[in-house]
Protein backbone atom coordinates (compact mmCIF):
# COMPACT_ATOMS: atom_id res chain seq x y z
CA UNK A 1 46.22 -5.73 65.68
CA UNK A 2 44.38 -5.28 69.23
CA UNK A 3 46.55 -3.29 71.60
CA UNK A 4 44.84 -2.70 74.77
CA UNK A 5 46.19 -0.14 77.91
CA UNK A 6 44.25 0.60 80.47
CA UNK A 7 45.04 2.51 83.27
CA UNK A 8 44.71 0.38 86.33
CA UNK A 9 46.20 2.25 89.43
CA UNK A 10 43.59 4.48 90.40
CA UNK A 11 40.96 3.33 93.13
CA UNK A 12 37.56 3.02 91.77
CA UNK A 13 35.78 6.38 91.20
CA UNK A 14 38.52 7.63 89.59
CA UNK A 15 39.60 8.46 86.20
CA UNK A 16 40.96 5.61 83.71
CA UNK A 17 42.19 5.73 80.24
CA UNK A 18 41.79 2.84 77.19
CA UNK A 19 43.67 3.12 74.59
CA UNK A 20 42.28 0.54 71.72
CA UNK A 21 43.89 1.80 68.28
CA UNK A 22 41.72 -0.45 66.27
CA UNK A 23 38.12 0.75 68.20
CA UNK A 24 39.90 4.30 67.91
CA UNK A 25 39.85 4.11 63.45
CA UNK A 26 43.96 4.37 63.70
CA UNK A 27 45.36 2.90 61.02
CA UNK A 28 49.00 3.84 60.51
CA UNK A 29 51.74 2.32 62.79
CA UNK A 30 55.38 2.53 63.40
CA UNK A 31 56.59 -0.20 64.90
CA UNK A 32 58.68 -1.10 68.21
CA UNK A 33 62.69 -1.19 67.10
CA UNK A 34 61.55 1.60 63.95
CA UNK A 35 62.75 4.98 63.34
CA UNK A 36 61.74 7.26 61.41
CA UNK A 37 63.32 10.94 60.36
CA UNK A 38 62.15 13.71 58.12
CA UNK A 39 58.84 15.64 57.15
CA UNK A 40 56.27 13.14 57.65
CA UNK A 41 52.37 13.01 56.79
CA UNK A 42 50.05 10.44 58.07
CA UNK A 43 46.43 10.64 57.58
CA UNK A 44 44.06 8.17 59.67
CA UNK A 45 46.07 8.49 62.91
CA UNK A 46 49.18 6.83 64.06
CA UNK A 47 50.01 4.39 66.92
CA UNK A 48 53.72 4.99 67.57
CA UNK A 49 55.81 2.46 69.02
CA UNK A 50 59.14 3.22 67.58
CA UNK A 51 60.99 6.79 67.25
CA UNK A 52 59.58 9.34 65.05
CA UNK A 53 61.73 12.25 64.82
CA UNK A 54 61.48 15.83 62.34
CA UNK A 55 58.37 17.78 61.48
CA UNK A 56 54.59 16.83 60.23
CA UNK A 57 51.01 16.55 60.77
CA UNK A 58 48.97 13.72 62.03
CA UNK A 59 45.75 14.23 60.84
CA UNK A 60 43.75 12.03 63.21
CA UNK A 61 44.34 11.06 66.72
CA UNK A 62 47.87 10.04 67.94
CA UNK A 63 49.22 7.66 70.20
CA UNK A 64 52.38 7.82 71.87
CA UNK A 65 52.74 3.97 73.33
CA UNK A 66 55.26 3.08 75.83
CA UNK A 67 58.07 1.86 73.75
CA UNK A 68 57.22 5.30 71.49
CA UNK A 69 59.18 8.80 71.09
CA UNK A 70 58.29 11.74 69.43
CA UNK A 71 60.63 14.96 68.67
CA UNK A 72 60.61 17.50 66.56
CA UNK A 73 57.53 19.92 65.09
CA UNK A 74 54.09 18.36 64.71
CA UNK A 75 50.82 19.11 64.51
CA UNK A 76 47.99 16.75 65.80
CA UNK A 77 44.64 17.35 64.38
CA UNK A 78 42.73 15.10 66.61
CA UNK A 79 43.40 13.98 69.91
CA UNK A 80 46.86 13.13 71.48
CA UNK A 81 47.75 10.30 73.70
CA UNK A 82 51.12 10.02 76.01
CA UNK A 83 52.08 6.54 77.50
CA UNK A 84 55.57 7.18 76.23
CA UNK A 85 58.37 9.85 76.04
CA UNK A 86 57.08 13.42 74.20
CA UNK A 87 60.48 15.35 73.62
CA UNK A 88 63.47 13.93 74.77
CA UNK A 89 64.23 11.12 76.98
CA UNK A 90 66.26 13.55 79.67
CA UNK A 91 64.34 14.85 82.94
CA UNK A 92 64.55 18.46 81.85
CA UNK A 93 62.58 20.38 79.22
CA UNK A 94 63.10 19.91 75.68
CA UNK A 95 63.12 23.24 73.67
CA UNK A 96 63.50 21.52 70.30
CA UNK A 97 60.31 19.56 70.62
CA UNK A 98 57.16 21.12 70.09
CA UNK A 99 53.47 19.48 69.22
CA UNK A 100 50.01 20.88 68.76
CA UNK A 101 47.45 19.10 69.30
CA UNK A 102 43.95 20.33 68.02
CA UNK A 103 42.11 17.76 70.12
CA UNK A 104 42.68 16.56 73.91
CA UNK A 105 46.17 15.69 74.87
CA UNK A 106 46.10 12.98 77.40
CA UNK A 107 49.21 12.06 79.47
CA UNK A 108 48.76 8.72 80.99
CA UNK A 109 50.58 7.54 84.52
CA UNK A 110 53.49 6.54 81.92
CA UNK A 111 53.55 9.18 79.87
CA UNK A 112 56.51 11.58 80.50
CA UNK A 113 56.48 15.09 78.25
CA UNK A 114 59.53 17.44 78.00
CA UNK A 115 58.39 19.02 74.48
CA UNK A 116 56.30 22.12 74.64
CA UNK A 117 52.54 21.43 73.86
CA UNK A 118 49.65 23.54 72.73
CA UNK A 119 46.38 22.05 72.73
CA UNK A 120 42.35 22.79 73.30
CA UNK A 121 42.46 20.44 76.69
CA UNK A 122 44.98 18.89 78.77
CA UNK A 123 44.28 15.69 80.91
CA UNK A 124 47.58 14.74 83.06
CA UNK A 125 46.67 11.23 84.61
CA UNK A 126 48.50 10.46 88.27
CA UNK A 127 51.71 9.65 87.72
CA UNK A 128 52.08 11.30 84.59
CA UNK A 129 55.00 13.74 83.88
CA UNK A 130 54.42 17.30 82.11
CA UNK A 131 57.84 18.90 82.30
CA UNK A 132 57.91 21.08 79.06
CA UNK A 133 55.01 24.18 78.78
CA UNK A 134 51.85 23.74 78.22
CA UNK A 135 49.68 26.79 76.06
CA UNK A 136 45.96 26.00 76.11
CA UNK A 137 44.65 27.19 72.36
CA UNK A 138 42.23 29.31 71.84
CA UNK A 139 39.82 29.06 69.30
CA UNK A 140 38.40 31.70 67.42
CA UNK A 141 34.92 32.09 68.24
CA UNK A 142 33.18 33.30 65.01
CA UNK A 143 30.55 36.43 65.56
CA UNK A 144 27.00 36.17 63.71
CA UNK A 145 27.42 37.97 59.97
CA UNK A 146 23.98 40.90 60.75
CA UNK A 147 22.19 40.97 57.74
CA UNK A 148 22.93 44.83 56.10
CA UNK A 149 19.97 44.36 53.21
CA UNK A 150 17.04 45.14 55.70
């Protein structure tokens, strides 16, 4: 499967995102028309095009196409990509929905986000919709060990 986006509506010099899931090592996918509800695991990514709903980890990088939703408690261990709805599909915040992302989330000029995120970077494309928090993680920066034996 070759699915190609590219962002398109920014004058040259600008930023642009490609999304190719096959370039990108994904290998799991859930399919336009699919739901799926519960505690879920996927390792090797995930291209979502259906509904995925409940708790889990993704333990590579996730993408959220345009026919895709995502609610519930995850955790993304690579990055995260937004051409669809994160959270619910209403205009206001979604308190139910929260996802974090280890990686860089990206929300592309179709991405709309009502869920709360946490992640190490946030890149909101023109046009795309952050309506939910945002919590930038910190990570723990690990002090030298001295050496006590001299």
């Amino acid at each position: 499967m070759t699915s190609v986006f590219q962002e398109s509506s920014f004058p040259s010099g600008h930023d642009s995102l490609v999304i190719d899931p096959v370039a990108m090592n994904i290998i799991n996918r859930v399919a336009e028309g699919t739901m799926l509800n519960g505690e879920l695991l996927f390792k090797g990514g995930l291209l979502l095009q259906g509904t995925l709903r409940g708790s889990g980890e993704i333990a590579g990088k996730l993408v959220i196409w345009h026919t895709g939703q995502l609610q519930g408690r995850f955790r993304v261990l690579g990055d995260l990509y937004v051409l669809g709805h994160l959270g619910g599909v209403a205009d206001e915040a979604d308190a139910t929905t929260q996802v974090e992302c280890q990686g860089t989330v990206h929300v592309a000029s179709t991405g709309i986000c009502t869920g709360s995120l946490s992640a190490s970077r946030l890149r909101l494309y023109d046009g795309g919709v952050l309506q939910g928090p945002f919590r930038t993680l910190k990570h723990e920066r690990s002090l030298p060990v001295l050496d006590t034996t001299a």
